[in-house]
N, C-alpha and C. Protein backbone atom coordinates (compact mmCIF):
# COMPACT_ATOMS: atom_id res chain seq x y z
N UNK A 1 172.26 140.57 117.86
CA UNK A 1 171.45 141.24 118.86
C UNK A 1 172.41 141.92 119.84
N UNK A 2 172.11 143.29 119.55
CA UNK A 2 173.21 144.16 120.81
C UNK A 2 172.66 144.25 122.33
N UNK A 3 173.41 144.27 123.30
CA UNK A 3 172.49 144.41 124.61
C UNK A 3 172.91 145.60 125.20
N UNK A 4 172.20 145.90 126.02
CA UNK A 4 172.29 147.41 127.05
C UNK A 4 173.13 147.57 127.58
N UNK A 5 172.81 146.58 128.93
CA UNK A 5 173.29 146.10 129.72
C UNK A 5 173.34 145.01 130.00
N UNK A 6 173.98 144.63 131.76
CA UNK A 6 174.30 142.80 131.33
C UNK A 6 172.97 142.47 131.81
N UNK A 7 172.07 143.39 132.53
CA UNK A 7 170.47 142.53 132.83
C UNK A 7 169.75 142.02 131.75
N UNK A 8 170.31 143.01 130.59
CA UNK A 8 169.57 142.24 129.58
C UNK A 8 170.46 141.27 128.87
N UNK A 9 171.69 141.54 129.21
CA UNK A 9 172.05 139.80 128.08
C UNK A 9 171.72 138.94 129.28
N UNK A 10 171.50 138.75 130.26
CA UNK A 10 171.17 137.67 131.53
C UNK A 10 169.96 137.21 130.78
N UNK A 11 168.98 138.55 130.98
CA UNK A 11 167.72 137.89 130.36
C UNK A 11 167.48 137.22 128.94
N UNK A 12 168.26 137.37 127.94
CA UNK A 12 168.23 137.11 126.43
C UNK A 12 166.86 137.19 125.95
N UNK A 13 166.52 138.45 125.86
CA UNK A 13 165.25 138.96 125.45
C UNK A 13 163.94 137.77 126.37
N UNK A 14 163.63 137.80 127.13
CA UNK A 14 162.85 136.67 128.00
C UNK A 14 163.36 135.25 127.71
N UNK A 15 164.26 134.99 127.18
CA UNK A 15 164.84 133.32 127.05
C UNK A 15 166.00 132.85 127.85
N UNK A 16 165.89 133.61 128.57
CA UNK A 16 167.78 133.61 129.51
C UNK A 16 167.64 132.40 130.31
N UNK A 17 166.17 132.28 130.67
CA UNK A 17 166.40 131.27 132.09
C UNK A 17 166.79 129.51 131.11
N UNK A 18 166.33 129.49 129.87
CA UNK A 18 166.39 128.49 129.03
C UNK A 18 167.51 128.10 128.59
N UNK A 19 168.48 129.47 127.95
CA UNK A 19 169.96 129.22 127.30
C UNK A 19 170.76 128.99 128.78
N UNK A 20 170.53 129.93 129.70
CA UNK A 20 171.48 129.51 130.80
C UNK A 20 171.33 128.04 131.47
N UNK A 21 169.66 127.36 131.45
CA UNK A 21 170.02 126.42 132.05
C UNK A 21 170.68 125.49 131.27
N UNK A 22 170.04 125.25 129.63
CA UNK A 22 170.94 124.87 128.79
C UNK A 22 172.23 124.56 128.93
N UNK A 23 173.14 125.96 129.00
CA UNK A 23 174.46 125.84 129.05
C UNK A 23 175.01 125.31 130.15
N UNK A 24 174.02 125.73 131.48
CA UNK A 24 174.63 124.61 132.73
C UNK A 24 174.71 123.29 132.46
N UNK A 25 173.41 122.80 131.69
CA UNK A 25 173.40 120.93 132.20
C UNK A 25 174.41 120.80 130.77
N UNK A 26 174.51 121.88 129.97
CA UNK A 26 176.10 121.10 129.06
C UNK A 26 177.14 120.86 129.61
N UNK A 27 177.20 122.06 130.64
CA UNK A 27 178.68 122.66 130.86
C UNK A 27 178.68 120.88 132.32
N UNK A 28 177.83 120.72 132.97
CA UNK A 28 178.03 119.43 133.70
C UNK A 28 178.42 118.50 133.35
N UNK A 29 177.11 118.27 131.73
CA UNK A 29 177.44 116.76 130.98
C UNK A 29 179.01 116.77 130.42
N UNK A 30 179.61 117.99 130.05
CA UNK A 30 181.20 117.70 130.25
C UNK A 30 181.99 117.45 130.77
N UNK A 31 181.49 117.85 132.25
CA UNK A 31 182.67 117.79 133.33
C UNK A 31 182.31 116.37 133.95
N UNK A 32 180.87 115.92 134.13
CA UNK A 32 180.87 114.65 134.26
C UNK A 32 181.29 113.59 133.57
N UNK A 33 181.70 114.12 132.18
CA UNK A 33 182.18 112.96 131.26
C UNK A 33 183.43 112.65 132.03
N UNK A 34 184.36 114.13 131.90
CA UNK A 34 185.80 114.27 132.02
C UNK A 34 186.05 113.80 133.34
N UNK A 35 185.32 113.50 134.73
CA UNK A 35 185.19 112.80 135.66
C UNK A 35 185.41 111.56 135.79
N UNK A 36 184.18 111.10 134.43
CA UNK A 36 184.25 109.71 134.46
C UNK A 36 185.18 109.15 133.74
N UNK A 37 185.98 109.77 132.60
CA UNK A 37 186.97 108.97 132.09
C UNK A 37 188.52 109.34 133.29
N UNK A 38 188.58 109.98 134.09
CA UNK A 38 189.31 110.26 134.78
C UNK A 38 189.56 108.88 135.74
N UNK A 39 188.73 108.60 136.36
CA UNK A 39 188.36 107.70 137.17
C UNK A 39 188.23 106.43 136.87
N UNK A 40 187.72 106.51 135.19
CA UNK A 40 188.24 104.70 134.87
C UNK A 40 189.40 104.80 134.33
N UNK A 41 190.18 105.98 133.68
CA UNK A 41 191.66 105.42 133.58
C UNK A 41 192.31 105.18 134.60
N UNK A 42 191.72 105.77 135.57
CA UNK A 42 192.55 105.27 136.96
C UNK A 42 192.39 104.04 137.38
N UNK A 43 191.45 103.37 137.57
CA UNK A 43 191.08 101.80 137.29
C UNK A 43 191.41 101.15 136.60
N UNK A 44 191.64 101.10 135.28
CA UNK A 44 192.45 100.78 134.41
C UNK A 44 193.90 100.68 134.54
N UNK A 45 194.42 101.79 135.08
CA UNK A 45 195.58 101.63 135.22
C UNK A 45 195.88 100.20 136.65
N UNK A 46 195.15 100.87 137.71
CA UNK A 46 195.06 99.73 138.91
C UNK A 46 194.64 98.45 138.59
N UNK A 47 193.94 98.29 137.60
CA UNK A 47 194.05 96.47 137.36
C UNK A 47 194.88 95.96 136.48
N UNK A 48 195.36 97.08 135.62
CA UNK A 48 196.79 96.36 134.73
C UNK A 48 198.27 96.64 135.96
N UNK A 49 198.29 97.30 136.55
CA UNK A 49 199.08 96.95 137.86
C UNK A 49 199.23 95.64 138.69
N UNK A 50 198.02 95.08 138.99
CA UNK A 50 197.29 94.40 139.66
C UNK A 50 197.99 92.92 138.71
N UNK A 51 197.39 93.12 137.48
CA UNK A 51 197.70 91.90 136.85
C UNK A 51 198.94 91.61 136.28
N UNK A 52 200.04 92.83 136.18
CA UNK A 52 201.36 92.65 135.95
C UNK A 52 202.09 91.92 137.09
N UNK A 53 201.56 92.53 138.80
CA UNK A 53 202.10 91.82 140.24
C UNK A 53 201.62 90.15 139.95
N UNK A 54 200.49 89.81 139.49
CA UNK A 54 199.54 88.65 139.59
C UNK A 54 200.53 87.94 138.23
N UNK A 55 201.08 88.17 138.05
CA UNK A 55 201.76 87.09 136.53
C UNK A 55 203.40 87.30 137.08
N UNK A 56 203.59 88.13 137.85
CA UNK A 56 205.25 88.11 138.79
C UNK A 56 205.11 87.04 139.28
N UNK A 57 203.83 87.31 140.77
CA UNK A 57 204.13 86.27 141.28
C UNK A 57 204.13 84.47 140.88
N UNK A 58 202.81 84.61 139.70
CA UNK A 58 202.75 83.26 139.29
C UNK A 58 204.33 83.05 138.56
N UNK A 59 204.65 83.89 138.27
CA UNK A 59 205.98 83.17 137.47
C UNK A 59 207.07 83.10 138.29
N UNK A 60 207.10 83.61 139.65
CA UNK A 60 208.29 83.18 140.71
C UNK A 60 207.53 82.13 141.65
N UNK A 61 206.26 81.81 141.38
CA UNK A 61 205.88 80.37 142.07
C UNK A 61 206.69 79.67 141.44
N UNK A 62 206.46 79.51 140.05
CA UNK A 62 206.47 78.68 139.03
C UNK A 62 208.75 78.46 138.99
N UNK A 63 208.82 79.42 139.51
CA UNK A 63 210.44 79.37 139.38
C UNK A 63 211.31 78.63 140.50
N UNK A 64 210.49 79.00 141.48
CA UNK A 64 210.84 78.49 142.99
C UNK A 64 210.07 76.92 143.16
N UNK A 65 208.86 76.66 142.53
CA UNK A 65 208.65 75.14 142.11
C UNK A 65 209.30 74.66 141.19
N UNK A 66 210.37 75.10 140.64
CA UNK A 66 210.98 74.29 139.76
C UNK A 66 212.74 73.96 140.43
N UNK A 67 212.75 75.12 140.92
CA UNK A 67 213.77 75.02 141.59
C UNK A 67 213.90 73.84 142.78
N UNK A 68 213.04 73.55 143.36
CA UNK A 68 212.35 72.64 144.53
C UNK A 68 212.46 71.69 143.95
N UNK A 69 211.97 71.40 142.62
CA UNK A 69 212.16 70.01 142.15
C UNK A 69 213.60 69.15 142.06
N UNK A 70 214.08 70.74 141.05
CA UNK A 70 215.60 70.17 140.95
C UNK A 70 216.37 69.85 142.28
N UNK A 71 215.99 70.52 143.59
CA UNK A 71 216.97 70.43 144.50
C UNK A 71 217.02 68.82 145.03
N UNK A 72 215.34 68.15 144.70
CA UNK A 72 215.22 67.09 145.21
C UNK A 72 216.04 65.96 144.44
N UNK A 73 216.08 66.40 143.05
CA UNK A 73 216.57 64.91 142.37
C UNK A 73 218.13 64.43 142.73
């Protein structure tokens, strides 16, 4: 289908208001995807952070209670 002008590819022979809204709520449901995986890899990353500090410190408790022991015997 050739068009005139751009009023008529806007309109797509009376179907324009349909394909365009179409293509909006696609063109969202993408960017909201790409949002949301944005935002939980970022979370993801912050609780494997989180739990790498959280197994430091348990293992320099665990080093400095052992050390404590030995100093006593």
């Amino acid at each position: 289908m050739a068009f005139d002008n751009i009023a008529a590819f806007l309109n797509m022979g009376g179907y324009g208001f349909y394909v365009w809204l179409a293509y909006g709520i696609s063109i969202l449901a993408v960017v909201a995807i790409a949002v949301s995986c944005i935002l939980n890899r970022r979370l993801l990353w912050r609780e494997a952070l989180n739990e790498m500090q959280r197994k430091q410190r348990i293992q320099q408790a665990q080093t400095n209670q052992n050390n404590s022991k030995e100093s006593m015997q």
